[in-house]
Protein backbone atom coordinates (compact mmCIF):
# COMPACT_ATOMS: atom_id res chain seq x y z
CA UNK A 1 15.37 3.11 13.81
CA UNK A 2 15.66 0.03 11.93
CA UNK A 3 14.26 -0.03 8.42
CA UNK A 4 11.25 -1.59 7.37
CA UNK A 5 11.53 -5.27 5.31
CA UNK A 6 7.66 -6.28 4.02
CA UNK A 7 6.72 -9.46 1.58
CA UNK A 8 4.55 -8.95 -1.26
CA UNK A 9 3.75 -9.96 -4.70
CA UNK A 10 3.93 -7.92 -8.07
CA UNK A 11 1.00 -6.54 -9.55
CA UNK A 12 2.34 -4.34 -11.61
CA UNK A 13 6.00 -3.74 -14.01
CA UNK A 14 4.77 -1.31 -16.89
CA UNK A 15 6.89 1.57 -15.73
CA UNK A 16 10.65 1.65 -16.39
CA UNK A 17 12.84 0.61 -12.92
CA UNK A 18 9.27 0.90 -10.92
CA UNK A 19 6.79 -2.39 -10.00
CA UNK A 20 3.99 -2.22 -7.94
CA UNK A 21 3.68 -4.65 -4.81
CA UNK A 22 0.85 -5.81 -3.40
CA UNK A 23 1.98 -5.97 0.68
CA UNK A 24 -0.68 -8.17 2.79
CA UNK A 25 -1.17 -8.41 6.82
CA UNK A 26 -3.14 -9.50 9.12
CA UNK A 27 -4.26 -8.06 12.70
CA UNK A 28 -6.85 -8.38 15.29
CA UNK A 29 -9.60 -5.81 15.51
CA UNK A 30 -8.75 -4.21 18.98
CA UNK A 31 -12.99 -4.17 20.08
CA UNK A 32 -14.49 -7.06 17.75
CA UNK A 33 -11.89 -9.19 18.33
CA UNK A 34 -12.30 -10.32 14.63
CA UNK A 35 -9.33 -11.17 12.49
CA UNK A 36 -8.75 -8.36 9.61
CA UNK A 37 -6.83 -8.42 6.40
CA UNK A 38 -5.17 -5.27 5.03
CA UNK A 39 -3.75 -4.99 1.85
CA UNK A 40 -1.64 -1.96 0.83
CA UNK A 41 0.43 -1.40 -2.90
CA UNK A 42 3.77 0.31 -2.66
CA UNK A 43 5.95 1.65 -5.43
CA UNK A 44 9.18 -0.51 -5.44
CA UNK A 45 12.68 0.60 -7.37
CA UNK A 46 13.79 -2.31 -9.47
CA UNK A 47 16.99 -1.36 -10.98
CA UNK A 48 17.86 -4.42 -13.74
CA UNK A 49 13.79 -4.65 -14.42
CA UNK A 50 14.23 -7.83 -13.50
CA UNK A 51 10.38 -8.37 -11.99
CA UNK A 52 7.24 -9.45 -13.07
CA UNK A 53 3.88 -9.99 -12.48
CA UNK A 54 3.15 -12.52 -9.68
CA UNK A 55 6.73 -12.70 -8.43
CA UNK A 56 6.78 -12.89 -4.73
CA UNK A 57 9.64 -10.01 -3.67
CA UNK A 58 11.26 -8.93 -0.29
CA UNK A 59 11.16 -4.74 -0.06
CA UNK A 60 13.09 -2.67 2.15
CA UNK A 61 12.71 0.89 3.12
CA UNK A 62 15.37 3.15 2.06
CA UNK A 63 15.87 6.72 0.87
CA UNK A 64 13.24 8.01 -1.45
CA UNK A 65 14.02 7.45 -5.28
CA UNK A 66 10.65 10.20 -5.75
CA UNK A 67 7.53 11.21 -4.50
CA UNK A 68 6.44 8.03 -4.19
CA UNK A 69 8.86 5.63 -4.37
CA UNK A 70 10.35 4.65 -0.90
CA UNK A 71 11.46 1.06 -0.82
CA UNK A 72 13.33 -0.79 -2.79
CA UNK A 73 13.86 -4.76 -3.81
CA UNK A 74 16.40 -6.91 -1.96
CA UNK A 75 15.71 -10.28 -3.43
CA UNK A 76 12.98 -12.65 -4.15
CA UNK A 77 11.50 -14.91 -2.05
CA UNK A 78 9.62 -18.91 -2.51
């Protein structure tokens, strides 16, 4: 199964090798038809703490670094 790869932007780089990222989609509702945004924050391992707020960052799942840390960075994105 092929790993996940998600956009989002930093909201967060207090801890130490951790940011927060703020991962955005959109779908359709599947009875009202209505377009929905969905917004969900994952815990991203930054190794060099090289991140800050607002950056917009490519994440990729991989092996979990703790309870709650599950993706990491690959680069950054324009």
């Amino acid at each position: 199964m092929p790993k996940k790869i998600l956009n989002g932007i930093v909201v967060s780089d207090k801890p130490n090798k951790t940011i927060t990222v703020l991962v955005e989609r959109k779908y359709q509702h599947p009875v009202l038809k209505k377009i929905i945004k969905a917004r969900k924050k994952y815990n991203v391992h930054d190794e060099e703490n090289k991140f800050k707020n607002g950056d917009k960052v490519l994440i990729q799942e991989c092996k979990p670094f703790s309870k709650l840390k599950k993706f990491q960075v690959i680069g950054e994105t324009k």
